[in-house]
Protein backbone atom coordinates (compact mmCIF):
# COMPACT_ATOMS: atom_id res chain seq x y z
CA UNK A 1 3.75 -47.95 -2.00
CA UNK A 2 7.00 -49.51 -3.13
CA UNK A 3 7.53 -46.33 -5.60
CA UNK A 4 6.89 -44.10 -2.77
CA UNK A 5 9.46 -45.71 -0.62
CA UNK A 6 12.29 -45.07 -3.31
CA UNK A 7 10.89 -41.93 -4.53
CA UNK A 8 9.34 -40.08 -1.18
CA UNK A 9 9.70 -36.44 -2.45
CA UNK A 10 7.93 -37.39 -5.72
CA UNK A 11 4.70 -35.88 -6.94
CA UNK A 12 1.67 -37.45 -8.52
CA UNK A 13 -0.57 -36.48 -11.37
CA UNK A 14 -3.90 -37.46 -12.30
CA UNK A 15 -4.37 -37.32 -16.37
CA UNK A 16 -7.41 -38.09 -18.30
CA UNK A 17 -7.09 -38.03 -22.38
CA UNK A 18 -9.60 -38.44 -24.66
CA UNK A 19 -10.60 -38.60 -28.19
CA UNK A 20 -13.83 -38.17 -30.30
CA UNK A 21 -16.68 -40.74 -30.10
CA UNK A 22 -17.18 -43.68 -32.43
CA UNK A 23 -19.91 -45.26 -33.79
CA UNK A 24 -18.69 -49.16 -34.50
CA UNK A 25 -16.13 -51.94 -33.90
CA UNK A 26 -13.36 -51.42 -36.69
CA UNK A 27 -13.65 -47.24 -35.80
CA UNK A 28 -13.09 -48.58 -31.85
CA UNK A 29 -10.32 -50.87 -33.26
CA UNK A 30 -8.38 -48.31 -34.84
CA UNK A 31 -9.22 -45.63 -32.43
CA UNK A 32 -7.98 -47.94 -29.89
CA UNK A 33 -4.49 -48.45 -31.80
CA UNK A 34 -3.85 -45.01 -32.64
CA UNK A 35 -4.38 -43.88 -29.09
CA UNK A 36 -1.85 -46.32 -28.32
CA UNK A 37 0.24 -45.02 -30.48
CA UNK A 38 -0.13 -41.33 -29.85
CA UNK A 39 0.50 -42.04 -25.67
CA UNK A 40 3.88 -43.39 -26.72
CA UNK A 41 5.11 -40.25 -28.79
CA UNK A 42 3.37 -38.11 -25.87
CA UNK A 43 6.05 -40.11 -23.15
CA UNK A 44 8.53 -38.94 -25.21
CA UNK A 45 8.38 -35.24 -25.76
CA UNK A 46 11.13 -33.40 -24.10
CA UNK A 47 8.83 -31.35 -21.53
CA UNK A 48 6.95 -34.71 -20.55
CA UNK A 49 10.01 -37.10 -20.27
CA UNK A 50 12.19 -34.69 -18.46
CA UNK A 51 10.63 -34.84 -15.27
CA UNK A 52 9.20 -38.13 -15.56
CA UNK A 53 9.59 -41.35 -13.23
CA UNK A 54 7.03 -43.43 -14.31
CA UNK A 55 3.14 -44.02 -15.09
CA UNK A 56 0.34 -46.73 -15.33
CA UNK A 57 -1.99 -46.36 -17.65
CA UNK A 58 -5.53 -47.90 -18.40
CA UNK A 59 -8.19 -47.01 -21.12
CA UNK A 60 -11.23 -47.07 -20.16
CA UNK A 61 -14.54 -48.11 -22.99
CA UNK A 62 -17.88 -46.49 -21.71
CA UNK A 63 -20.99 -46.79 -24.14
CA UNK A 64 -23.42 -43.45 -24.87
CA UNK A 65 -27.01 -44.64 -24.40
CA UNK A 66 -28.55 -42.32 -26.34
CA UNK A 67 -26.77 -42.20 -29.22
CA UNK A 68 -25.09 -45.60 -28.73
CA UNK A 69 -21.28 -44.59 -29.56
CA UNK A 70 -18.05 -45.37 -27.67
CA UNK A 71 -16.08 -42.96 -25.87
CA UNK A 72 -12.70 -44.49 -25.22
CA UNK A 73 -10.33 -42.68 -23.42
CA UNK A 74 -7.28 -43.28 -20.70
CA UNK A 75 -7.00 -42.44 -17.08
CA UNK A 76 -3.00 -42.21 -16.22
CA UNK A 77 -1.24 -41.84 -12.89
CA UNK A 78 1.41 -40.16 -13.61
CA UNK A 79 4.78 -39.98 -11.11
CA UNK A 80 6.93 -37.45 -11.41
CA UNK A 81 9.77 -35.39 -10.13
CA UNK A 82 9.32 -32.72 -7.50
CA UNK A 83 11.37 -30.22 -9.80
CA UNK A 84 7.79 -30.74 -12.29
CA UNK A 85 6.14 -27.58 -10.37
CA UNK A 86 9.25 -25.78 -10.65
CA UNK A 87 8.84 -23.05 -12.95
CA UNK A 88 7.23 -22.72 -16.49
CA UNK A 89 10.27 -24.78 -18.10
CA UNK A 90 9.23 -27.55 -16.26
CA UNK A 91 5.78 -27.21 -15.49
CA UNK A 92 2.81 -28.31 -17.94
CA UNK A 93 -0.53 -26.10 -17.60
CA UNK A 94 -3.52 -27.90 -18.69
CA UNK A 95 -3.57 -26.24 -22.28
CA UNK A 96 -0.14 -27.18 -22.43
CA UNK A 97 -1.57 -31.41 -22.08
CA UNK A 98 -4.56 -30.71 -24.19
CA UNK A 99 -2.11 -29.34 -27.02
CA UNK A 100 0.72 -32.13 -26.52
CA UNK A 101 -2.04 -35.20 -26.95
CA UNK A 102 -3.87 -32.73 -29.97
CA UNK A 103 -0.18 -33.29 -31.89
CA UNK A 104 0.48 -36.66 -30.37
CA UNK A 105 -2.67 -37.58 -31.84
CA UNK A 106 -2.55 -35.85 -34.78
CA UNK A 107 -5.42 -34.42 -34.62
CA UNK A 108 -7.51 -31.46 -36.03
CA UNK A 109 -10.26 -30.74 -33.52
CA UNK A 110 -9.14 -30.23 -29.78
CA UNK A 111 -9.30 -32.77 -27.51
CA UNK A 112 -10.93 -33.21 -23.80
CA UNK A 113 -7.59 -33.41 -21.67
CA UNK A 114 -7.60 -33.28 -17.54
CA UNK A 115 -4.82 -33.23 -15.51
CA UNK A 116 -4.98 -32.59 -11.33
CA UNK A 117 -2.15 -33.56 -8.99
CA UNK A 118 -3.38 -35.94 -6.23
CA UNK A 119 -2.80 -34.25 -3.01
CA UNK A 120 -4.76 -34.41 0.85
CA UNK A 121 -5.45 -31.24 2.51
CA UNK A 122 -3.34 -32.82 5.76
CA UNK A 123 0.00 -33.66 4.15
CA UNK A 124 0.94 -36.83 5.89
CA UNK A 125 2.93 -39.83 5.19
CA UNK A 126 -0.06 -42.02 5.95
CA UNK A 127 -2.65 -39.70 3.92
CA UNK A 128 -0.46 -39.72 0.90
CA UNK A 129 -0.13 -42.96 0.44
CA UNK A 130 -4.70 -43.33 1.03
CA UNK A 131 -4.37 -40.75 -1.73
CA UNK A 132 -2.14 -42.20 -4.53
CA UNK A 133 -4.09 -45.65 -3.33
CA UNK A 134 -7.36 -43.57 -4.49
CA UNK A 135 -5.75 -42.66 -7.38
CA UNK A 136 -4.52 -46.06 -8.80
CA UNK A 137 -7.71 -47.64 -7.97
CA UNK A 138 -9.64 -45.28 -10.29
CA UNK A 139 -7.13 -45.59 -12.97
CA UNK A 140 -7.32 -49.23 -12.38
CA UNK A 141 -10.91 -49.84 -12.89
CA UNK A 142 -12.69 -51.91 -14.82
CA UNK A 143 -11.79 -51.12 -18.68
CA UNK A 144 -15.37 -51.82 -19.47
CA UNK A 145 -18.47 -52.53 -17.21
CA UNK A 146 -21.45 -54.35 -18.52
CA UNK A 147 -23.72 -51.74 -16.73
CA UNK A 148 -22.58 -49.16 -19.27
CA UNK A 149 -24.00 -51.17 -22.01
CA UNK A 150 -25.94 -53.72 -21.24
CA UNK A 151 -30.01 -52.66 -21.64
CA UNK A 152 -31.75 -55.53 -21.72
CA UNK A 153 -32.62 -55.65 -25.66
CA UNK A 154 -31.13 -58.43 -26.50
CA UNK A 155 -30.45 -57.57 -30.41
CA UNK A 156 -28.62 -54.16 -28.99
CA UNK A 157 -26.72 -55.50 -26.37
CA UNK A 158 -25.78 -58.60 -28.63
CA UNK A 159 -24.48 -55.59 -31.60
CA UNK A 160 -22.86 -53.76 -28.67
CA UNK A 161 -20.25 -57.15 -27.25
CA UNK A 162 -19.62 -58.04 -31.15
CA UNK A 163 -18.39 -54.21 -31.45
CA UNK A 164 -16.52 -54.43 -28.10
CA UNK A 165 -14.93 -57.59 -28.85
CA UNK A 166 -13.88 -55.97 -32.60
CA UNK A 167 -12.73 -53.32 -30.82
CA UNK A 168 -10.76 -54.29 -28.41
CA UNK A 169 -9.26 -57.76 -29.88
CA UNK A 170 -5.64 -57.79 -28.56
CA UNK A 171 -5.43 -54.49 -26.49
CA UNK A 172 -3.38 -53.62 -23.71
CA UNK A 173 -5.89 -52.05 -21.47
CA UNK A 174 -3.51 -51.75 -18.78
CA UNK A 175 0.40 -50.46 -19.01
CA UNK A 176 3.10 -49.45 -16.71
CA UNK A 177 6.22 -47.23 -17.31
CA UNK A 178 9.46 -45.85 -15.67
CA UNK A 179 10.17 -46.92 -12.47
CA UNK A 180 6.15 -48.42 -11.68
CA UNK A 181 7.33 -50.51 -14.41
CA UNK A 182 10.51 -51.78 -13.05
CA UNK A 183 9.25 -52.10 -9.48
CA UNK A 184 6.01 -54.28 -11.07
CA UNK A 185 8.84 -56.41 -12.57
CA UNK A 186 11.29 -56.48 -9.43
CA UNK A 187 8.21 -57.15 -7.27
CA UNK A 188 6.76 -60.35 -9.51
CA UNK A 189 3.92 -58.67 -9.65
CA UNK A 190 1.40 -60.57 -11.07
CA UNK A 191 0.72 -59.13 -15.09
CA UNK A 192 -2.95 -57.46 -14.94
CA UNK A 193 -3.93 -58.62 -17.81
CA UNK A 194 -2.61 -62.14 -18.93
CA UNK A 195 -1.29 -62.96 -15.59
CA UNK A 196 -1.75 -66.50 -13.82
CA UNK A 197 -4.20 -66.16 -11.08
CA UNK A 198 -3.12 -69.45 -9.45
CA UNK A 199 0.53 -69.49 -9.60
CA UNK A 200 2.32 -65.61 -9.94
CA UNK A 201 5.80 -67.01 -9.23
CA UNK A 202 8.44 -68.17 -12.12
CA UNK A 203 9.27 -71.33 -10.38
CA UNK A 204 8.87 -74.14 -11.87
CA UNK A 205 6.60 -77.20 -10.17
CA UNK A 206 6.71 -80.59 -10.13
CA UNK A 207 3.64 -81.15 -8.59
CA UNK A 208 1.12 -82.69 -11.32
CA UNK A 209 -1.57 -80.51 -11.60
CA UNK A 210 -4.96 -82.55 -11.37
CA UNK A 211 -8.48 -82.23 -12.28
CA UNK A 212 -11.58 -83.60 -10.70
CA UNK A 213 -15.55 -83.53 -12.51
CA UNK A 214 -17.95 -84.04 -9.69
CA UNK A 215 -21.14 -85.91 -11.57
CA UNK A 216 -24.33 -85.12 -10.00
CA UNK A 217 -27.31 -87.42 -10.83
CA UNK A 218 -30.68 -87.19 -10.19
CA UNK A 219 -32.63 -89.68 -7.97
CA UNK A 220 -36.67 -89.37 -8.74
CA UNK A 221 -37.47 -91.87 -5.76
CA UNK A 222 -35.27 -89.75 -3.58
CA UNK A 223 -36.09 -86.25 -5.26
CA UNK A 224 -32.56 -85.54 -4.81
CA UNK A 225 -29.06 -85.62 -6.04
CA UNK A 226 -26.71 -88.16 -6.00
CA UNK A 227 -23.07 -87.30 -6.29
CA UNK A 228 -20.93 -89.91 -7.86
């Protein structure tokens, strides 16, 4: 909402990139890394940076159940400049993202790219910002939900968390840039990741923080508990 305020003629993108499945922890490690890697040199190609303000990004793990490989791929809101739907020197068709993440990545098969601009039907201050809302909660979601992989076998599911944990040991699963970055930090925003849940403010305390174990014992006279 805050980027909307300073940048109300902006437009929004929806982008989806993906690579090829993988079939253990240390292939989800380094997939992991070198998708990383290959967002950062896609930010920075001329066509992409020159109309951009800014972006979050999350990557998303989902598990295949029949085959039982990991598709990791990122959902990005993009923000950019109105002048992006300009003409074709500004403009970037979906072959045009599918072939920028294919060289970002480095790859030699073609990618599964999707990009849609998030727009309402009724273009109204209130609807756009329900839209862009709609579209940073699904880039927002969870990075991995346990009903994607967990089955109920016990041996799978317990091979399944050792290769998620492998695999995603020390990510960033959520990332701003541009000006979402800048307003997260002007904002003291709370970080998604690593951030303190109890205090989100850089001021120091001097209040001792405390803490209390409640002991509950059993009574067998009483058939009840006894807190001490």
């Amino acid at each position: 909402e805050e980027v909307i305020r300073q940048k109300p003629k902006a437009r929004w993108l929806f982008l989806t990139l993906s690579v090829k499945n993988v079939f253990h922890g240390e292939a989800l490690d380094k997939s992991l890394k070198a998708m990383a890697e290959g967002f950062r040199r896609l930010m920075g190609y001329k066509k992409v940076k020159q109309n951009m303000i800014g972006f979050m990004r999350s990557t998303e793990v989902t598990v295949n159940k029949k085959d039982g490989s990991y598709n990791q791929h990122m959902h990005v809101l993009l923000c950019v400049e109105r002048t992006y739907f300009k003409n074709s020197d500004n403009y970037l068709s979906q072959e045009d993202w599918t072939s920028l993440w294919k060289k970002a990545m480095k790859l030699d098969y073609v990618p599964i790219v999707h990009i849609e601009a998030v727009k309402n039907k009724k273009r109204n201050k209130k609807k756009e910002v329900t839209a862009i809302q709609a579209a940073v909660q699904e880039t927002a979601k969870y990075s991995v939900k346990d009903a994607d992989y967990l089955t109920g076998n016990l041996e799978n599911d317990l091979e399944v968390v050792k290769d998620l944990e492998e695999g995603l040991y020390r990510k960033r699963m959520i990332a701003y840039g541009g000006l979402l970055k800048k307003v997260h930090k002007q904002l003291n925003l709370d970080d998604v990741e690593e951030g303190d849940l109890v205090r989100v403010d850089d001021e120091d305390s001097d209040i001792e923080e405390k803490a209390y174990s409640i002991v509950a014992q059993w009574n067998w006279k009483a058939q009840n508990y006894f807190i001490h």
